[in-house]
C-alpha atoms as a PDB file:
ATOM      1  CA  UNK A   1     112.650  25.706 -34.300  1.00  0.00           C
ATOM      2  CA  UNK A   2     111.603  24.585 -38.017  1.00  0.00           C
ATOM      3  CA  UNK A   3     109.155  22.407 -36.333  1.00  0.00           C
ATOM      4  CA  UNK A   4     107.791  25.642 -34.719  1.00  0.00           C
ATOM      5  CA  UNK A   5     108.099  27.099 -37.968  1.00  0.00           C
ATOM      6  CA  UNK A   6     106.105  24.718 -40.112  1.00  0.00           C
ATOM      7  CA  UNK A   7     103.314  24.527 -37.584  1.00  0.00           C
ATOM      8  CA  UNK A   8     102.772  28.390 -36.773  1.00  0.00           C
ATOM      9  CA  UNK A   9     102.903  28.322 -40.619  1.00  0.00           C
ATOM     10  CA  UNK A  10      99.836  26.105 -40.717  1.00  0.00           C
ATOM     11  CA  UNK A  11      97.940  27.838 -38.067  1.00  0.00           C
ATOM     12  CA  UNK A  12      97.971  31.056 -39.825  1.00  0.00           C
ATOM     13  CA  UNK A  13      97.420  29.576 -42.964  1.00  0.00           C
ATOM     14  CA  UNK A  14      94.317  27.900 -41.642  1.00  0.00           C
ATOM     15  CA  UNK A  15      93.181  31.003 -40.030  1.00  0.00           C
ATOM     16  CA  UNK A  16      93.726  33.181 -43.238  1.00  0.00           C
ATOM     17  CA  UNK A  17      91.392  30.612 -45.227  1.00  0.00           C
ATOM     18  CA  UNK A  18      88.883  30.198 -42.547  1.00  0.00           C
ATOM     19  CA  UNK A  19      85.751  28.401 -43.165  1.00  0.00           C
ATOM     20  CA  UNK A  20      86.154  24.755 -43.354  1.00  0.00           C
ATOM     21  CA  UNK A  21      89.994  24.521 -43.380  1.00  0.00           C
ATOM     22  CA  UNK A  22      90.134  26.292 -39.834  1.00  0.00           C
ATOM     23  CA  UNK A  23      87.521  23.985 -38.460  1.00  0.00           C
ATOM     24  CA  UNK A  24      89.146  20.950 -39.854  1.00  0.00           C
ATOM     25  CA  UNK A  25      92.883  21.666 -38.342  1.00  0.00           C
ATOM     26  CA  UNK A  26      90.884  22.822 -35.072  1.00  0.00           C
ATOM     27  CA  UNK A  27      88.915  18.935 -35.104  1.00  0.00           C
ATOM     28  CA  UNK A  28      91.996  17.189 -36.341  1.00  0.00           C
ATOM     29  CA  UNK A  29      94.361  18.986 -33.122  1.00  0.00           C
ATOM     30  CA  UNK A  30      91.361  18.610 -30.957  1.00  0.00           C
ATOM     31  CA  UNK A  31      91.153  14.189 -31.736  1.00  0.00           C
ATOM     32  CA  UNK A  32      94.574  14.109 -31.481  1.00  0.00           C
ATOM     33  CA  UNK A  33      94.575  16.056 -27.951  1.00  0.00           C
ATOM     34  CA  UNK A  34      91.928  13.570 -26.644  1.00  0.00           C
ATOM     35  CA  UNK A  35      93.965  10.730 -27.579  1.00  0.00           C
ATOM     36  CA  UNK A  36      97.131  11.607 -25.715  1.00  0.00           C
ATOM     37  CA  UNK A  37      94.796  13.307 -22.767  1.00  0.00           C
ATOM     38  CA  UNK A  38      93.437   9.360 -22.553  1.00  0.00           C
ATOM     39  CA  UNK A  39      97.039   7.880 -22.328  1.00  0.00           C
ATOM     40  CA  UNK A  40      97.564  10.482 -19.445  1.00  0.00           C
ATOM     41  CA  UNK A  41      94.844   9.188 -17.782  1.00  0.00           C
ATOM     42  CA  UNK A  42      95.398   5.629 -18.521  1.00  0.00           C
ATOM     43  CA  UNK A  43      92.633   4.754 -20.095  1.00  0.00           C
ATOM     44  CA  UNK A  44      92.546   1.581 -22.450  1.00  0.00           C
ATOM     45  CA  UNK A  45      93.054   1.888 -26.129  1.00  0.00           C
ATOM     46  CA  UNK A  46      89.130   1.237 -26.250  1.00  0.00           C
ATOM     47  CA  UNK A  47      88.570   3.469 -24.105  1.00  0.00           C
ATOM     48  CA  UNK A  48      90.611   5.966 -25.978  1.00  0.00           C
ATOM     49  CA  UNK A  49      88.697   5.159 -28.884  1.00  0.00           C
ATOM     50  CA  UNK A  50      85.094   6.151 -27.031  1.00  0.00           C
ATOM     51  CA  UNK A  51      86.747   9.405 -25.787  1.00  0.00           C
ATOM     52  CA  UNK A  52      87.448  10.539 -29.276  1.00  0.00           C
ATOM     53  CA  UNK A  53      83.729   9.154 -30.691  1.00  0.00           C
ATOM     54  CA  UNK A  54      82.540  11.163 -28.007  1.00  0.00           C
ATOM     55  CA  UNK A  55      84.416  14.121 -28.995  1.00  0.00           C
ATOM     56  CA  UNK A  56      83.596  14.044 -32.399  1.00  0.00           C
ATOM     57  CA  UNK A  57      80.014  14.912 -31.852  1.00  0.00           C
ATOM     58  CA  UNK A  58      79.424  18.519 -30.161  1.00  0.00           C
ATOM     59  CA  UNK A  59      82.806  18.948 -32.767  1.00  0.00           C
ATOM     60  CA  UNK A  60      80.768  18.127 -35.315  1.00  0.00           C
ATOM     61  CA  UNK A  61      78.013  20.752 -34.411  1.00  0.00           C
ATOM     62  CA  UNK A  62      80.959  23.276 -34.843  1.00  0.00           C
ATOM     63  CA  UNK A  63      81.346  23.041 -38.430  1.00  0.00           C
ATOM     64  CA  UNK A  64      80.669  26.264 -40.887  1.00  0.00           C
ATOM     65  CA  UNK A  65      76.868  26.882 -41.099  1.00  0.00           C
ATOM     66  CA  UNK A  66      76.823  25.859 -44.875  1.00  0.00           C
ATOM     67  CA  UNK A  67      77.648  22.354 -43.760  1.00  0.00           C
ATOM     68  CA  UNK A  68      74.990  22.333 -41.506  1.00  0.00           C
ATOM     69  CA  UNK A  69      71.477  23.702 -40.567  1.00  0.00           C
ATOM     70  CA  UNK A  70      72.741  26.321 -38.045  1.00  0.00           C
ATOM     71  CA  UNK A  71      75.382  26.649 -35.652  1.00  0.00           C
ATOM     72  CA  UNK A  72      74.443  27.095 -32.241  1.00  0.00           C
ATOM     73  CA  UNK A  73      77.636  27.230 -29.563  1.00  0.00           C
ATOM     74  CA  UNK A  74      74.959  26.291 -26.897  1.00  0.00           C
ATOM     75  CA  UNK A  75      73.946  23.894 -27.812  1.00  0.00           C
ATOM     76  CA  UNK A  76      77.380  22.317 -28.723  1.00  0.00           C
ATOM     77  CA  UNK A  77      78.184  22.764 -25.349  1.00  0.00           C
ATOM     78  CA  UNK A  78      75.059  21.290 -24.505  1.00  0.00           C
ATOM     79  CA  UNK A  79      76.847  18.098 -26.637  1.00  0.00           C
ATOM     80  CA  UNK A  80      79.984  18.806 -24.717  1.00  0.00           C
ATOM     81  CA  UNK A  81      79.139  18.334 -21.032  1.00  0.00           C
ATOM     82  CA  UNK A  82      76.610  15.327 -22.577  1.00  0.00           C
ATOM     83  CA  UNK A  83      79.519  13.464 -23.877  1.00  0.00           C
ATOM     84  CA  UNK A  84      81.815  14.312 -20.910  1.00  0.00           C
ATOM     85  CA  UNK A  85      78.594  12.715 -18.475  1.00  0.00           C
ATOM     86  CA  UNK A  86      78.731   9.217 -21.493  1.00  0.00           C
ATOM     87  CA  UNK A  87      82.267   9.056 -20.955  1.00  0.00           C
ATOM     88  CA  UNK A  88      82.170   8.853 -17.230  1.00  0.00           C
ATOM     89  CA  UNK A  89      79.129   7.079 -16.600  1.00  0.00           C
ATOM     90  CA  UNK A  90      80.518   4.153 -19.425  1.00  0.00           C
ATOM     91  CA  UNK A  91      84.348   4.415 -18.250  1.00  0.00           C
ATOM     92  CA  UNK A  92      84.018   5.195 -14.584  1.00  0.00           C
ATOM     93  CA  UNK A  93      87.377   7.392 -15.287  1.00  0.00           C
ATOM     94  CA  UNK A  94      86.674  11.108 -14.141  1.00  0.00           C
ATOM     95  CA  UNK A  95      90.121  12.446 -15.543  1.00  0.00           C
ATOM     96  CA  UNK A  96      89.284  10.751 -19.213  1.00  0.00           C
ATOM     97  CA  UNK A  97      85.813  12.314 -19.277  1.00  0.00           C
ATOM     98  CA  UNK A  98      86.851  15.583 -18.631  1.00  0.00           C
ATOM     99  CA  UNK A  99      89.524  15.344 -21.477  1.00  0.00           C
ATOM    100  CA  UNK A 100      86.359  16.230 -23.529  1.00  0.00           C
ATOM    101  CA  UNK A 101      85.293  19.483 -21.800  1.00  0.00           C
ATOM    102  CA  UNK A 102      89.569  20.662 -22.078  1.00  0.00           C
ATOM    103  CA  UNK A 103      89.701  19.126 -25.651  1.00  0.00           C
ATOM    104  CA  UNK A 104      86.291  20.172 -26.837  1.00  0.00           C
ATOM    105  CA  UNK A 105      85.470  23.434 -25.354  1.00  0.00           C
ATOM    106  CA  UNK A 106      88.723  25.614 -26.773  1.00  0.00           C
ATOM    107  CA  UNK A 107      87.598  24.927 -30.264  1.00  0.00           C
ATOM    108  CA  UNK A 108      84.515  25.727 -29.864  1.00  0.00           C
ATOM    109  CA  UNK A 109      86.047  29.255 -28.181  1.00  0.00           C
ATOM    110  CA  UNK A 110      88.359  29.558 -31.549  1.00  0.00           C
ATOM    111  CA  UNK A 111      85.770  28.509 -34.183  1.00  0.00           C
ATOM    112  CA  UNK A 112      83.429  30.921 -33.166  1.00  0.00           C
ATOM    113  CA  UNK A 113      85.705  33.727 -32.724  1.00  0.00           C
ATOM    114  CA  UNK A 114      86.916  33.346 -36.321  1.00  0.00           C
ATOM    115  CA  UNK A 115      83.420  33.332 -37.342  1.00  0.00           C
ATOM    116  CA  UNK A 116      83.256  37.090 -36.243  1.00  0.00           C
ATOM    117  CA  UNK A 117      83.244  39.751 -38.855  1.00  0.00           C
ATOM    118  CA  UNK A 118      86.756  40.421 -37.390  1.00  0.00           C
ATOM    119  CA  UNK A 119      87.010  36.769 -36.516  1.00  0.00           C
ATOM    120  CA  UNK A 120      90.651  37.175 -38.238  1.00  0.00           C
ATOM    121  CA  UNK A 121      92.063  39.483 -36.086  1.00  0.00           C
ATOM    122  CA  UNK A 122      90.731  37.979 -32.450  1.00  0.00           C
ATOM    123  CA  UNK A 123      91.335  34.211 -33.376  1.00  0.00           C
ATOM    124  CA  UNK A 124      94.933  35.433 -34.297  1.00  0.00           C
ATOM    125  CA  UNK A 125      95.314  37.641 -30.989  1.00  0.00           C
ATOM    126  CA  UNK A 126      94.099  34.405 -29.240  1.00  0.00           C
ATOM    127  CA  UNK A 127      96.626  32.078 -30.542  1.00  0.00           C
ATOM    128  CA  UNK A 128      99.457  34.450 -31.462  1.00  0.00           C
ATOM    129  CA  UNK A 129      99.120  35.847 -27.484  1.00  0.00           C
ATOM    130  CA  UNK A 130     100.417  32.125 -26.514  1.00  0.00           C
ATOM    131  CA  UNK A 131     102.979  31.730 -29.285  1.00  0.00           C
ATOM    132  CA  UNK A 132     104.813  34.837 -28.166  1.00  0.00           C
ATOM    133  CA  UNK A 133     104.492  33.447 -24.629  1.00  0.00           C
ATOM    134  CA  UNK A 134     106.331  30.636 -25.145  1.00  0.00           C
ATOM    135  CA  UNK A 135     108.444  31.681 -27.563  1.00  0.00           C
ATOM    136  CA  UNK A 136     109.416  34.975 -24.949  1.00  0.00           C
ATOM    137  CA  UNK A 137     109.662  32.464 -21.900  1.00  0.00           C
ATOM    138  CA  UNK A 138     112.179  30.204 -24.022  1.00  0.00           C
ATOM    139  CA  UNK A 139     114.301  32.827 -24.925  1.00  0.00           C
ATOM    140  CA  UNK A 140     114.223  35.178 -21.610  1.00  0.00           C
ATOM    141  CA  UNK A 141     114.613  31.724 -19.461  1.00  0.00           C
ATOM    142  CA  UNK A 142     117.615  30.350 -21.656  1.00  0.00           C
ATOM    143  CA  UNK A 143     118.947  33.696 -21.611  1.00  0.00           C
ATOM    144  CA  UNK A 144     118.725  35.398 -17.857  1.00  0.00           C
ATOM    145  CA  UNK A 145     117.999  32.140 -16.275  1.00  0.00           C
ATOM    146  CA  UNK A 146     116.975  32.847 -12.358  1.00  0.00           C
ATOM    147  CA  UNK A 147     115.276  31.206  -9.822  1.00  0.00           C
ATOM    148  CA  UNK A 148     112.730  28.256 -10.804  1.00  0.00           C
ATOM    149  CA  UNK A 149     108.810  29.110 -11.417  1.00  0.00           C
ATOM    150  CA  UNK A 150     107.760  26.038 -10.635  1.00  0.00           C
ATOM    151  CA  UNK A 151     110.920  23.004  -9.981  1.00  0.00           C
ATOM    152  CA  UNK A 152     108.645  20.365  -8.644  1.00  0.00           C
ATOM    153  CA  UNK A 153     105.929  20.576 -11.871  1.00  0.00           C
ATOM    154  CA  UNK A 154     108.353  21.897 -14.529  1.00  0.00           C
ATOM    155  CA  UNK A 155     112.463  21.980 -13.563  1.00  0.00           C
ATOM    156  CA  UNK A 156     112.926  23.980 -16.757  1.00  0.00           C
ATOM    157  CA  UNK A 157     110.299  27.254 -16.354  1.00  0.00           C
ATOM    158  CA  UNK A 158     112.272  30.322 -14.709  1.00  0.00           C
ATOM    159  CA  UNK A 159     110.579  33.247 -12.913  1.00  0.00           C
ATOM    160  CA  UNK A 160     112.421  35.648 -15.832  1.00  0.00           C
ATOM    161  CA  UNK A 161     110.807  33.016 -18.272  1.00  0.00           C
ATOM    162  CA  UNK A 162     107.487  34.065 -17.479  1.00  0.00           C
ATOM    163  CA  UNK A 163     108.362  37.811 -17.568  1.00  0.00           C
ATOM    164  CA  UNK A 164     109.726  37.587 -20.686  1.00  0.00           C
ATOM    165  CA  UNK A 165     106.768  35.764 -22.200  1.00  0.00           C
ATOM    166  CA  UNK A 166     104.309  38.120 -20.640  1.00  0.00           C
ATOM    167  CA  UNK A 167     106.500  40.737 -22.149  1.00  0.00           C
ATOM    168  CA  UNK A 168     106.430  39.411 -26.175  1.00  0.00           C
ATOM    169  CA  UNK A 169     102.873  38.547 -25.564  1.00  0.00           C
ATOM    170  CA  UNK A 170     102.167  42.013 -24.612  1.00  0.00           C
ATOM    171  CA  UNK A 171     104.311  43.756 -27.551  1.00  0.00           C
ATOM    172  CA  UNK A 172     102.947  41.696 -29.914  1.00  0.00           C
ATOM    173  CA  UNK A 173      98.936  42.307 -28.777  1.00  0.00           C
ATOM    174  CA  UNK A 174      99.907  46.154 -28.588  1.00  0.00           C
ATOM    175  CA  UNK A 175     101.389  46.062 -32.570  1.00  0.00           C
ATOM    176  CA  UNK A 176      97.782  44.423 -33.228  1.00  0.00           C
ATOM    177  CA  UNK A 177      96.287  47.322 -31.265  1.00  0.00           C
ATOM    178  CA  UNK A 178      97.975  50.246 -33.107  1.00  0.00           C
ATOM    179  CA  UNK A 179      97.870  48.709 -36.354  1.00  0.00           C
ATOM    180  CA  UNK A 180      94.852  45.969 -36.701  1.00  0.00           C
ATOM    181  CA  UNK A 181      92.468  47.712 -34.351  1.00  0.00           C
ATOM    182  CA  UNK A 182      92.105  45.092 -31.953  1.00  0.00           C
ATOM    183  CA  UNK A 183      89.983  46.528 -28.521  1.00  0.00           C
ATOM    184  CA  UNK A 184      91.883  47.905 -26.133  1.00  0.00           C
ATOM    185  CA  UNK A 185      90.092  46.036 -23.376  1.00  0.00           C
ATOM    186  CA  UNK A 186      91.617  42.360 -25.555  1.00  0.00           C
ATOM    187  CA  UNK A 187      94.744  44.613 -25.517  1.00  0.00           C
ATOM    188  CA  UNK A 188      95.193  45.253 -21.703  1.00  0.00           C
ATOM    189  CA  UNK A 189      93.893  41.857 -21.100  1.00  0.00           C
ATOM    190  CA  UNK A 190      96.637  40.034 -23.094  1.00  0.00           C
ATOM    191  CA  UNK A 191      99.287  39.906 -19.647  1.00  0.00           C
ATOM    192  CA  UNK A 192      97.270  38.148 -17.262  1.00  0.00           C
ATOM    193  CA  UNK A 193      96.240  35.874 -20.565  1.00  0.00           C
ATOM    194  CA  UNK A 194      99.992  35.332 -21.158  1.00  0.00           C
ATOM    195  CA  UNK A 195     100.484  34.071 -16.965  1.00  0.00           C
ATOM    196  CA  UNK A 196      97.412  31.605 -17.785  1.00  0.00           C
ATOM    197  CA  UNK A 197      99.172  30.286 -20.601  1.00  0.00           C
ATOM    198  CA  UNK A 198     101.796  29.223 -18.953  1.00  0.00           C
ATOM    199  CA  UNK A 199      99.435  28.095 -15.961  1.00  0.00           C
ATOM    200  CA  UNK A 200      98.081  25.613 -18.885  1.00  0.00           C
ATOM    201  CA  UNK A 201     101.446  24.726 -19.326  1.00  0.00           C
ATOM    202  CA  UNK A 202     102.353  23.850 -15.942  1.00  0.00           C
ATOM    203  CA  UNK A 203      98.866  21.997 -15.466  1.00  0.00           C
ATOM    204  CA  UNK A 204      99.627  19.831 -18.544  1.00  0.00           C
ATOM    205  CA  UNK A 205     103.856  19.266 -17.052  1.00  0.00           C
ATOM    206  CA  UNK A 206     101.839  18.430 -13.646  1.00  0.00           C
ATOM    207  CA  UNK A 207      99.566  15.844 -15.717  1.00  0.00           C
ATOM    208  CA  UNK A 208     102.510  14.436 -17.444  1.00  0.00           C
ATOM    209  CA  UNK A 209     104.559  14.363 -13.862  1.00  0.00           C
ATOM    210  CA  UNK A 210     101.532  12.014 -12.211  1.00  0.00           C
ATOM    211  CA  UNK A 211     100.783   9.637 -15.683  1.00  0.00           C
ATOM    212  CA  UNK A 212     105.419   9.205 -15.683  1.00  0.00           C
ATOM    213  CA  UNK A 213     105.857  10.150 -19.065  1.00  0.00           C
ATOM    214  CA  UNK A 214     107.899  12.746 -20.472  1.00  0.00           C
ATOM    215  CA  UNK A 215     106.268  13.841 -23.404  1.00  0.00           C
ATOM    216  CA  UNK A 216     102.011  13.750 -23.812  1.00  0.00           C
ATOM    217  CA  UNK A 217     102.846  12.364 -27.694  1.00  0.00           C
ATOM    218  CA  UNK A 218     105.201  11.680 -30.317  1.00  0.00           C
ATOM    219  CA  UNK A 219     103.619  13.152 -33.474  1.00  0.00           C
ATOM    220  CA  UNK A 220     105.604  15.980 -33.488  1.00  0.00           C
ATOM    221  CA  UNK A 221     109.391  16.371 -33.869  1.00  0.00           C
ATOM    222  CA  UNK A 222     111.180  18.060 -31.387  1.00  0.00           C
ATOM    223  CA  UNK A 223     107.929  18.847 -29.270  1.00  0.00           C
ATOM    224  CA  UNK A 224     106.417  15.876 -28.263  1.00  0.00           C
ATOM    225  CA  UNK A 225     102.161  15.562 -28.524  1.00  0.00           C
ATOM    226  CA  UNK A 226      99.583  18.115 -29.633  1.00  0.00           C
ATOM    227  CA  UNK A 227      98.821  18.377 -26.347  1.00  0.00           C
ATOM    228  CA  UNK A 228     102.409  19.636 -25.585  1.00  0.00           C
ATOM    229  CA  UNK A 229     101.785  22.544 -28.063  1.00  0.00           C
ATOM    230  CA  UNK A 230      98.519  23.397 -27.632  1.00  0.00           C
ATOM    231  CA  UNK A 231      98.250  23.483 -23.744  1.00  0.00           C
ATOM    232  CA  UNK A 232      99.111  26.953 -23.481  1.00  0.00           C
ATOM    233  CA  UNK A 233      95.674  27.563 -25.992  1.00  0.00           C
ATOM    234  CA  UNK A 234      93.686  25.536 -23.481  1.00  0.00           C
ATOM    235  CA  UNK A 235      92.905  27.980 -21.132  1.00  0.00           C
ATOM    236  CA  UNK A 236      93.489  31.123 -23.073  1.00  0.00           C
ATOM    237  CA  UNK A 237      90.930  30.518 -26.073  1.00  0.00           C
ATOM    238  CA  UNK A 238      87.523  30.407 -23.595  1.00  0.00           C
ATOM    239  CA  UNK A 239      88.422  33.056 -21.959  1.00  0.00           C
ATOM    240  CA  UNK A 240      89.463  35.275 -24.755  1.00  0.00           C
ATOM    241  CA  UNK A 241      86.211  34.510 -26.334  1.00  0.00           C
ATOM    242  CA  UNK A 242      84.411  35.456 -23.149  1.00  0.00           C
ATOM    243  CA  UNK A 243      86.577  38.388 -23.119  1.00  0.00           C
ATOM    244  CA  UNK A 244      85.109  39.562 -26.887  1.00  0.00           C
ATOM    245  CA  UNK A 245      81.439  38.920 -25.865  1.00  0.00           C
ATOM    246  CA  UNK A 246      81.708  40.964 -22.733  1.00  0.00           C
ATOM    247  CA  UNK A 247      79.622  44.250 -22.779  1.00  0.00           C
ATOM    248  CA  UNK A 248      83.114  46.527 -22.786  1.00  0.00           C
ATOM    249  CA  UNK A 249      82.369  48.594 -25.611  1.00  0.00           C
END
């Protein structure tokens, strides 16, 4: 829980400053992801080392637009699906080359939303949506317990886990609503984001499952990898930013 703490703490910290600080903890989370998504997919610590050179270029094109000429997100993904076609073509591994599309393209989704005039608010729904998943589905599945979600990917995720997640996801995006204006399209949306968070989850436990480990990392006490934490954010961040740019309004 302090561990939980201390990095939710960061997060929001980076968001509140923005700019170059959010874009460096985004690149930072994003290397480390690609290192643990290579060990998953047992690449060689070379090949590790390619994945993450790779990665660092369309991240690099995500940087604030005073660092650079002009930020384009096509363009960086563009860069993205380039270094994911290097990767195979050099490493022949199809699992380690996509670990730069699932590492890559949620930062790009995240940096750009926070570079919204009201960037503050939707990066925050985006990543505080999949906070108060897990942190409902922990406490609702400890709690109620119930019939397994999913015993032969993850022996620990309950049916009333889920509920409960979808449930503090959905409080929390409706006490943004009332009080932040966030759109009440983002608003209604934030359920079906909270189920894909935990299908990010369970894709990541299913990854973990085939490579025989029990934990993606160990750079985080108590939690495992960066990968561990952040594969709720996976799946949720792209689509929330599609989500924002969608005609609803």
């Amino acid at each position: 829980m302090i561990a939980s703490i201390a990095m939710i703490s960061v997060a929001i910290a980076a968001l509140l400053m923005g700019d170059i600080v959010f874009w460096l903890l985004t690149v930072v989370a994003a290397l480390f992801m690609m290192a643990e998504w290579a060990e998953l997919s047992g690449a060689t610590p070379r090949e590790k080392r390619m994945g993450q050179f790779a990665l660092s270029v369309p991240l690099a094109t995500m940087a604030p637009t005073w660092l650079i000429i002009e930020a384009r997100p096509f363009f960086t993904l563009g860069l993205i699906a380039a270094a994911t076609f290097f990767l195979l073509i050099t490493t022949n591994k199809r699992q380690l080359g996509l670990g730069v599309v699932y590492c890559g393209v949620p930062v790009l989704a995240l940096v750009t939303l926070r570079a919204l005039p009201n960037g503050l608010l939707l990066a925050l729904w985006a990543l505080a949506l999949v906070w108060a998943t897990d942190i409902g589905a922990f406490f609702a599945g400890r709690t109620i317990g119930g019939p397994k979600l999913a015993p032969a990917i993850s022996p620990a995720k309950t049916w009333s886990g889920l509920f409960g997640g979808i449930l503090l996801a959905t409080l929390l995006a409706f006490g943004l609503y009332a009080s932040d204006g966030l759109p009440l399209h983002l608003f209604l949306a934030t359920p079906f984001l909270a189920v894909l968070a935990q299908g990010g989850d369970l894709f990541e436990s299913a990854l973990k499952r085939r490579a025989g480990v029990k934990d993606s990392g160990g750079v985080l006490p108590g939690h495992g990898g960066v990968l561990d934490r952040l594969d709720g954010v996976v799946p949720v961040a792209p689509v929330a930013a599609l989500l924002v740019f969608l005609p609803f309004s």
